[in-house]
N, C-alpha and C. Protein backbone atom coordinates (compact mmCIF):
# COMPACT_ATOMS: atom_id res chain seq x y z
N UNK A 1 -51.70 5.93 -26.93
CA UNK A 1 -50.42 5.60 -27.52
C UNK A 1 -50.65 5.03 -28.91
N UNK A 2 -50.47 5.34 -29.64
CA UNK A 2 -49.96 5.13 -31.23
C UNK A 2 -49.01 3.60 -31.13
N UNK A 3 -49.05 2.38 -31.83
CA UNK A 3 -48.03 1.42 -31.81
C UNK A 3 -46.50 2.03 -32.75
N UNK A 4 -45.59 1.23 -32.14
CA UNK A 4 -44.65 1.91 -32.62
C UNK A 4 -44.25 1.25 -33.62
N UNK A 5 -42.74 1.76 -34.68
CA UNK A 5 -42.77 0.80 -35.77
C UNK A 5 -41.00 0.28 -35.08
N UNK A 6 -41.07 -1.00 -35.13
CA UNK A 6 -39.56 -1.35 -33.94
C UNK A 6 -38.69 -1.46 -34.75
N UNK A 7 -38.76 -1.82 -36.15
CA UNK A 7 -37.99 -1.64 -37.15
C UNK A 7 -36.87 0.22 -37.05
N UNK A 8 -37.77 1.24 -36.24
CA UNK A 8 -37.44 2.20 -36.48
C UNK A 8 -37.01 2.83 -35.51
N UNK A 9 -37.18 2.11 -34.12
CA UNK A 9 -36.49 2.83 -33.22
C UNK A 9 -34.91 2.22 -32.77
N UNK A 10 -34.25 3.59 -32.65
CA UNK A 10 -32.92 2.96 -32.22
C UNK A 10 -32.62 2.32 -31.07
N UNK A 11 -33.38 1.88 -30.33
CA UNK A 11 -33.07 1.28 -28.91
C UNK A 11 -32.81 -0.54 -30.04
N UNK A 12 -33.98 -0.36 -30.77
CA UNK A 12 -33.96 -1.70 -31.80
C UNK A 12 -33.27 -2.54 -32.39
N UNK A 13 -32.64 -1.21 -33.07
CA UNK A 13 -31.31 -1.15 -33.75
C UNK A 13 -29.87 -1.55 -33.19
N UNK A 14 -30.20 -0.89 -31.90
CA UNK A 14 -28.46 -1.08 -31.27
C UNK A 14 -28.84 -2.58 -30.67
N UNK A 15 -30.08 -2.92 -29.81
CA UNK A 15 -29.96 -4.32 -29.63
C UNK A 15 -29.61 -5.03 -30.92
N UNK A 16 -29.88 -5.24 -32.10
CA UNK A 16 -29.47 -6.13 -33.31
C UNK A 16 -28.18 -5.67 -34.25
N UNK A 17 -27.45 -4.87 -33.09
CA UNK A 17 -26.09 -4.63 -33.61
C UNK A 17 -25.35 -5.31 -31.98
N UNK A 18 -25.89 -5.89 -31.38
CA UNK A 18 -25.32 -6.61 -30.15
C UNK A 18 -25.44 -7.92 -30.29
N UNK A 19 -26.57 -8.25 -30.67
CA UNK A 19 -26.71 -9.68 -31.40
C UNK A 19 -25.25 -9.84 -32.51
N UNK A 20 -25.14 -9.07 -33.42
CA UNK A 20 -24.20 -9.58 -34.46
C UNK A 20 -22.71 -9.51 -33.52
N UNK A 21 -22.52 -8.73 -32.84
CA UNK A 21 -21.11 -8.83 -31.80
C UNK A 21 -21.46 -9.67 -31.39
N UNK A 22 -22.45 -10.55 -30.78
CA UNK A 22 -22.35 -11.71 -29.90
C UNK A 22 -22.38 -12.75 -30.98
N UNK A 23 -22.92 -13.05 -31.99
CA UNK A 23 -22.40 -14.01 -33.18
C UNK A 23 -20.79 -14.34 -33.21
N UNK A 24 -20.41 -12.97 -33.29
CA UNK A 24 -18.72 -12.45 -33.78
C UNK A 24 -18.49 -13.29 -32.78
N UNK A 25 -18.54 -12.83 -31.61
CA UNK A 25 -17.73 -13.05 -30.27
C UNK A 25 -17.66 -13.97 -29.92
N UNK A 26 -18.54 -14.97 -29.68
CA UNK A 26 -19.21 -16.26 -29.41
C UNK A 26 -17.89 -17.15 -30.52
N UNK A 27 -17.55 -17.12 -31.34
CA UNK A 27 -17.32 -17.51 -32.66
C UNK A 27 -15.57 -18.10 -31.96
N UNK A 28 -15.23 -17.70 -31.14
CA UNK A 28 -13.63 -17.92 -30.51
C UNK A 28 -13.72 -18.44 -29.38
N UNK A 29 -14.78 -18.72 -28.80
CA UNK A 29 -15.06 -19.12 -27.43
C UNK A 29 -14.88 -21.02 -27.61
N UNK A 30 -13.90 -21.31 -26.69
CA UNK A 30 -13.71 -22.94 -26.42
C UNK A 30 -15.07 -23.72 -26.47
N UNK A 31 -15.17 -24.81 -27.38
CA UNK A 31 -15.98 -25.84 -27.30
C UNK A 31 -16.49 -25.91 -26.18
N UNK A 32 -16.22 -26.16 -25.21
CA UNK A 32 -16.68 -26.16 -23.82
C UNK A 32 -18.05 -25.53 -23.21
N UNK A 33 -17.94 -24.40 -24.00
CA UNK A 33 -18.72 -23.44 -23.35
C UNK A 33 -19.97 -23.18 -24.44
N UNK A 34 -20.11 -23.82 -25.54
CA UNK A 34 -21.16 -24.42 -26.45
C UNK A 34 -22.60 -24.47 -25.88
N UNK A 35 -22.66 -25.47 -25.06
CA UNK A 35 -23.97 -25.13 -24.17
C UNK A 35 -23.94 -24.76 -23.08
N UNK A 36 -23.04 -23.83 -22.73
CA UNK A 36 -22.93 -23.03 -21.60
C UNK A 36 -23.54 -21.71 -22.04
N UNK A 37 -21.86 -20.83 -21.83
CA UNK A 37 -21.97 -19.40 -21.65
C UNK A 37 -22.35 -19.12 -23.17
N UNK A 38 -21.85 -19.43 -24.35
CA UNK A 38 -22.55 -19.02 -25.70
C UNK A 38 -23.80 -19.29 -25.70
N UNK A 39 -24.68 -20.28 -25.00
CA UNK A 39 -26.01 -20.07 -25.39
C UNK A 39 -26.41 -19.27 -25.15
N UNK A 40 -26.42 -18.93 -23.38
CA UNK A 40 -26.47 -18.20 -22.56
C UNK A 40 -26.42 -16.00 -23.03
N UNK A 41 -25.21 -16.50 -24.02
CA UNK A 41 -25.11 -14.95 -24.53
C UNK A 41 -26.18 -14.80 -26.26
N UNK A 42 -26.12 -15.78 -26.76
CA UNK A 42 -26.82 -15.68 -27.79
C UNK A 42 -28.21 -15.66 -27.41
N UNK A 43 -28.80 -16.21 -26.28
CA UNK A 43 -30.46 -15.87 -25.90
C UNK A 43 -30.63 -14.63 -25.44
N UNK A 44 -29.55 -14.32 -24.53
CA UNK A 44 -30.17 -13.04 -23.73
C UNK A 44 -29.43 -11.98 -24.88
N UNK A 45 -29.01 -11.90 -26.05
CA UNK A 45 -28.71 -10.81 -26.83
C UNK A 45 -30.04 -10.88 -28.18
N UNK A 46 -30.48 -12.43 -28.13
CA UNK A 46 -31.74 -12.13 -29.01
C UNK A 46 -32.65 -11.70 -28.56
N UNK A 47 -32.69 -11.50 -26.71
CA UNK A 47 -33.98 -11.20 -26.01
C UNK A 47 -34.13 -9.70 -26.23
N UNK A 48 -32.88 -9.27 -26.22
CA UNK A 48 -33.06 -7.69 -26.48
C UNK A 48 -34.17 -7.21 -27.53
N UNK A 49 -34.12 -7.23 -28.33
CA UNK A 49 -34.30 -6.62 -29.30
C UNK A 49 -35.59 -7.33 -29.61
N UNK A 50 -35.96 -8.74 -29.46
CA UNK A 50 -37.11 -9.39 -29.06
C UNK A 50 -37.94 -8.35 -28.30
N UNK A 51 -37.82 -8.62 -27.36
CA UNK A 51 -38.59 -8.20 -26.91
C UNK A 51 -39.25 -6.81 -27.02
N UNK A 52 -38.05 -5.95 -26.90
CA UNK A 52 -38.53 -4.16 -28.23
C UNK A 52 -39.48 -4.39 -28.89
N UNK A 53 -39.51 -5.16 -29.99
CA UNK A 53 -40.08 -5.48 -30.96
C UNK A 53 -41.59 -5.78 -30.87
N UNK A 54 -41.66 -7.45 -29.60
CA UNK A 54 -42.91 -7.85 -29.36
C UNK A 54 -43.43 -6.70 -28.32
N UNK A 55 -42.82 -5.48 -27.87
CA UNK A 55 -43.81 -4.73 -26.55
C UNK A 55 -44.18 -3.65 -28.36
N UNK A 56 -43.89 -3.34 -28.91
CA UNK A 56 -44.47 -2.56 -30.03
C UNK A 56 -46.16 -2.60 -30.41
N UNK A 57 -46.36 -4.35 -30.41
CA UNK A 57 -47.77 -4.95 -30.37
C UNK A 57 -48.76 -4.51 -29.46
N UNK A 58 -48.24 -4.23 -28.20
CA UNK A 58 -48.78 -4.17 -26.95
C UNK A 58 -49.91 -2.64 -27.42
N UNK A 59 -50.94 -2.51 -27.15
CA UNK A 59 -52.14 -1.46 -27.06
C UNK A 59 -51.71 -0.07 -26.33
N UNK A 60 -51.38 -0.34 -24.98
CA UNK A 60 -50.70 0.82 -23.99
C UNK A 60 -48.96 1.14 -23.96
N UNK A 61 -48.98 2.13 -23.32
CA UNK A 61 -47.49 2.37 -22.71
C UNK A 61 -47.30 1.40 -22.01
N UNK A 62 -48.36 1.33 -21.02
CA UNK A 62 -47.69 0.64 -19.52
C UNK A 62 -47.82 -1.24 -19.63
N UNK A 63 -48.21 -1.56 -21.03
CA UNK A 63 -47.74 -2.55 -21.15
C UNK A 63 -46.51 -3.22 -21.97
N UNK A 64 -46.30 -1.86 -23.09
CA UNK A 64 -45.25 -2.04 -23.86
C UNK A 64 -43.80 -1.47 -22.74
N UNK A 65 -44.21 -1.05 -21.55
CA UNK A 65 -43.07 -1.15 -20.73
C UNK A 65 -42.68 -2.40 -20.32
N UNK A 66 -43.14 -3.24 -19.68
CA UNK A 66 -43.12 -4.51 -19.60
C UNK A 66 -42.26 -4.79 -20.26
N UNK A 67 -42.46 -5.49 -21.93
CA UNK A 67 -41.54 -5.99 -22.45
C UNK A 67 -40.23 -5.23 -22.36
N UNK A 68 -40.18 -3.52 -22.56
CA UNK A 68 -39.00 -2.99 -22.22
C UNK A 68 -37.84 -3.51 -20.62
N UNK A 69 -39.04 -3.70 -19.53
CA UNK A 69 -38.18 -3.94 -18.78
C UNK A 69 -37.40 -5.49 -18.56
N UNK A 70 -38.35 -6.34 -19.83
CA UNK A 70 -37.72 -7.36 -19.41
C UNK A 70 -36.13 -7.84 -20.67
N UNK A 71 -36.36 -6.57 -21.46
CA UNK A 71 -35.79 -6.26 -22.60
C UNK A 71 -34.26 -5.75 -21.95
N UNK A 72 -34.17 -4.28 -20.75
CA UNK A 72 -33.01 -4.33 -20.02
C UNK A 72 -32.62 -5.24 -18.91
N UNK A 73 -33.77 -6.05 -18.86
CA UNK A 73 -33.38 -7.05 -17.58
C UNK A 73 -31.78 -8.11 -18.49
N UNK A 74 -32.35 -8.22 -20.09
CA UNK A 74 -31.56 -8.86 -20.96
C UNK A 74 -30.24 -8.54 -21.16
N UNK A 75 -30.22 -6.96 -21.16
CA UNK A 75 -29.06 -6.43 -21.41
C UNK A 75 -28.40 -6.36 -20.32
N UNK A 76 -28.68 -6.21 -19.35
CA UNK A 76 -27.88 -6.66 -17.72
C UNK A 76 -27.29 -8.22 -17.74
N UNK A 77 -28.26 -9.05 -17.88
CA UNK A 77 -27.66 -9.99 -17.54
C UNK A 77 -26.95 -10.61 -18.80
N UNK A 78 -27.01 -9.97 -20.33
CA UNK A 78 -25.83 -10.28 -20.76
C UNK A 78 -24.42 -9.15 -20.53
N UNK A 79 -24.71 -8.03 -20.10
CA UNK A 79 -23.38 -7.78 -19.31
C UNK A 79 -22.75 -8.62 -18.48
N UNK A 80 -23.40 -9.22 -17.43
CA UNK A 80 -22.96 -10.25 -17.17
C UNK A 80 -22.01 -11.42 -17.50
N UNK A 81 -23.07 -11.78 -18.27
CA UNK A 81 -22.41 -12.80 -18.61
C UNK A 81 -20.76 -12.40 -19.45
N UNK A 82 -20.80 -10.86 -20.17
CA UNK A 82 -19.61 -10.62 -20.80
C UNK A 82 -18.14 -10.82 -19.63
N UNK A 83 -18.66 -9.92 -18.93
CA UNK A 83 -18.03 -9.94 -17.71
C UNK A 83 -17.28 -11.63 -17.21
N UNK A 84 -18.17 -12.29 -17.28
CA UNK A 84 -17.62 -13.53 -16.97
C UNK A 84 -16.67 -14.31 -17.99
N UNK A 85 -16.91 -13.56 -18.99
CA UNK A 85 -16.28 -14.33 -20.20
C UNK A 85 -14.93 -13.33 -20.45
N UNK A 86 -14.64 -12.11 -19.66
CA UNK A 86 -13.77 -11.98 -19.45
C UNK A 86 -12.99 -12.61 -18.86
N UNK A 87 -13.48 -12.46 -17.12
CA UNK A 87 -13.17 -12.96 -16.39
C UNK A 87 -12.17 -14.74 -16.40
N UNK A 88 -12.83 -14.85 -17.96
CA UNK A 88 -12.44 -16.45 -18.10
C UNK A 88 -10.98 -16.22 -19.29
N UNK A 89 -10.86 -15.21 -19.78
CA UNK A 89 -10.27 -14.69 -20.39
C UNK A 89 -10.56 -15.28 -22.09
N UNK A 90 -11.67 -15.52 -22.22
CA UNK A 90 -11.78 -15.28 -23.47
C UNK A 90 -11.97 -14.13 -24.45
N UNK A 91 -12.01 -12.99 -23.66
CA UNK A 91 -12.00 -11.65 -24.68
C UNK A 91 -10.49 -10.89 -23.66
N UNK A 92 -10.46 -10.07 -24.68
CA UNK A 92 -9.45 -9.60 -24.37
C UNK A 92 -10.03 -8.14 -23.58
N UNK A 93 -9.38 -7.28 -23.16
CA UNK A 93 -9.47 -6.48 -22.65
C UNK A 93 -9.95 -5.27 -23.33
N UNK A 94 -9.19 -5.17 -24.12
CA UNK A 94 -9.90 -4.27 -25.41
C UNK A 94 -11.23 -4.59 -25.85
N UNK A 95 -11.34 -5.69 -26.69
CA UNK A 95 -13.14 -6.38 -26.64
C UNK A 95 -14.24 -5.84 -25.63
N UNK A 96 -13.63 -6.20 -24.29
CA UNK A 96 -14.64 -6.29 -23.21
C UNK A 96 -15.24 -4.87 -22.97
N UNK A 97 -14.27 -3.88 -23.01
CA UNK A 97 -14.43 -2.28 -22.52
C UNK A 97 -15.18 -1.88 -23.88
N UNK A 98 -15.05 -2.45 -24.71
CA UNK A 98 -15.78 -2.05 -26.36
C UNK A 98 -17.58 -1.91 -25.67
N UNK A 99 -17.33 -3.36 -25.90
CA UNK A 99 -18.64 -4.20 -25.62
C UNK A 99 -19.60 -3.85 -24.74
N UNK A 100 -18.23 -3.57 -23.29
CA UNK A 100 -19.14 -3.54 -22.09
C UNK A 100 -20.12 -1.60 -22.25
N UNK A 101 -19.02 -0.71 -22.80
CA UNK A 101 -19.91 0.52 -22.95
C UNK A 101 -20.80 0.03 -23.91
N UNK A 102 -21.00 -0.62 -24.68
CA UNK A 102 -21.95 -0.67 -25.97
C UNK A 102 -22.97 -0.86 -25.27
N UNK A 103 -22.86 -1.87 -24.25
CA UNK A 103 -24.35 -2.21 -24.04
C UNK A 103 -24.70 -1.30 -22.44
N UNK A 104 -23.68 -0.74 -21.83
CA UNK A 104 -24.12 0.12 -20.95
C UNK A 104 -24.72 1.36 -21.82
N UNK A 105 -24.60 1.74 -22.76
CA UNK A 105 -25.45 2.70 -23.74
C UNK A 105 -26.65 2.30 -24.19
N UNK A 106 -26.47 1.25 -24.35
CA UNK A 106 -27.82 0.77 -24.92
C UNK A 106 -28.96 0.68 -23.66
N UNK A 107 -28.36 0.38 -22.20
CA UNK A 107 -29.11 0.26 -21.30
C UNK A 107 -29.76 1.61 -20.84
N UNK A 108 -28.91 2.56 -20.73
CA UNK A 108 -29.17 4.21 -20.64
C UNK A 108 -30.55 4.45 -21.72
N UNK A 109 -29.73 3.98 -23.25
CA UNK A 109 -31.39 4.19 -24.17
C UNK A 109 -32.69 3.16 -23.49
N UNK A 110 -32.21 2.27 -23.05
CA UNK A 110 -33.66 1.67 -23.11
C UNK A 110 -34.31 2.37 -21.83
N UNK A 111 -33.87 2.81 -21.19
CA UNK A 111 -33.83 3.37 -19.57
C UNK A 111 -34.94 4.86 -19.98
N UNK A 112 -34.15 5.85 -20.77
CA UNK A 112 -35.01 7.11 -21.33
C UNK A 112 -35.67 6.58 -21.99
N UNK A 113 -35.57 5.42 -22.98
CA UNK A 113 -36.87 5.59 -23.71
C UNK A 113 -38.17 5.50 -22.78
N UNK A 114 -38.01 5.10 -21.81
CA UNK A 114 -38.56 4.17 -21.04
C UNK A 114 -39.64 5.96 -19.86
N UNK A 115 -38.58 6.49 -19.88
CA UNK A 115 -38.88 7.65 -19.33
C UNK A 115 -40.20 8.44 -19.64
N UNK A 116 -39.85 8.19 -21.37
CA UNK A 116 -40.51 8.97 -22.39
C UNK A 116 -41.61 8.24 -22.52
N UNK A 117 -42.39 7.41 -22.00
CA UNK A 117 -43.39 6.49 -22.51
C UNK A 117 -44.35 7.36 -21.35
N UNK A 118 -46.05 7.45 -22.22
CA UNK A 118 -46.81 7.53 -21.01
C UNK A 118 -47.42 6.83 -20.50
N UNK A 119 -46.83 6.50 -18.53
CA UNK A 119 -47.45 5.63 -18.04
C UNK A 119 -48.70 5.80 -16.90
């Protein structure tokens, strides 16, 4: 395996276009939830793309999977958490269905890329 350049793959990309929606988003959410659910969404949306990034370093496939899987483990459980922040009604309905395909796409890419690696 060749290292990759993470700057250049789009799995990369769309995680650090989920980060800036979760900046946005985060940005209307009640005081309350400060060191709650906003931290909560701002870690696991920096983990994304984190982690892409640091499995790039990695020597093999089957270790730069690793970070991939712990990279969609991120994007799950900030679905999650969106979900809940519906649920609480801080996004609206429109927002949430935006959001929620954004990152069910992004999970699909990290999923094939994931395919495409040799392990």
């Amino acid at each position: 395996m060749g290292r990759h350049n993470f700057k250049k793959l789009k799995i990369w990309d769309e995680g650090m276009s989920i980060v800036d929606d979760t900046y946005d988003l985060v940005e209307t959410f009640p005081k309350l939830e400060r060191f709650n659910l906003i931290s909560q969404l701002l870690r696991c949306s920096v983990s994304i793309p984190s982690n892409i990034s640091e499995g790039t370093s990695k020597s093999t496939d089957k270790h730069f999977n690793k970070y991939l899987e712990d990279s969609l483990g991120s994007a799950f459980e900030w679905e999650t958490q969106l979900i809940v922040s519906y649920r609480r009604k801080y996004i609206s309905e429109e927002k949430f269905q935006y959001l929620e395909n954004k990152i069910q796409q992004l999970q699909k890419m990290i999923s094939g890329f994931q395919n495409g690696l040799d392990l």
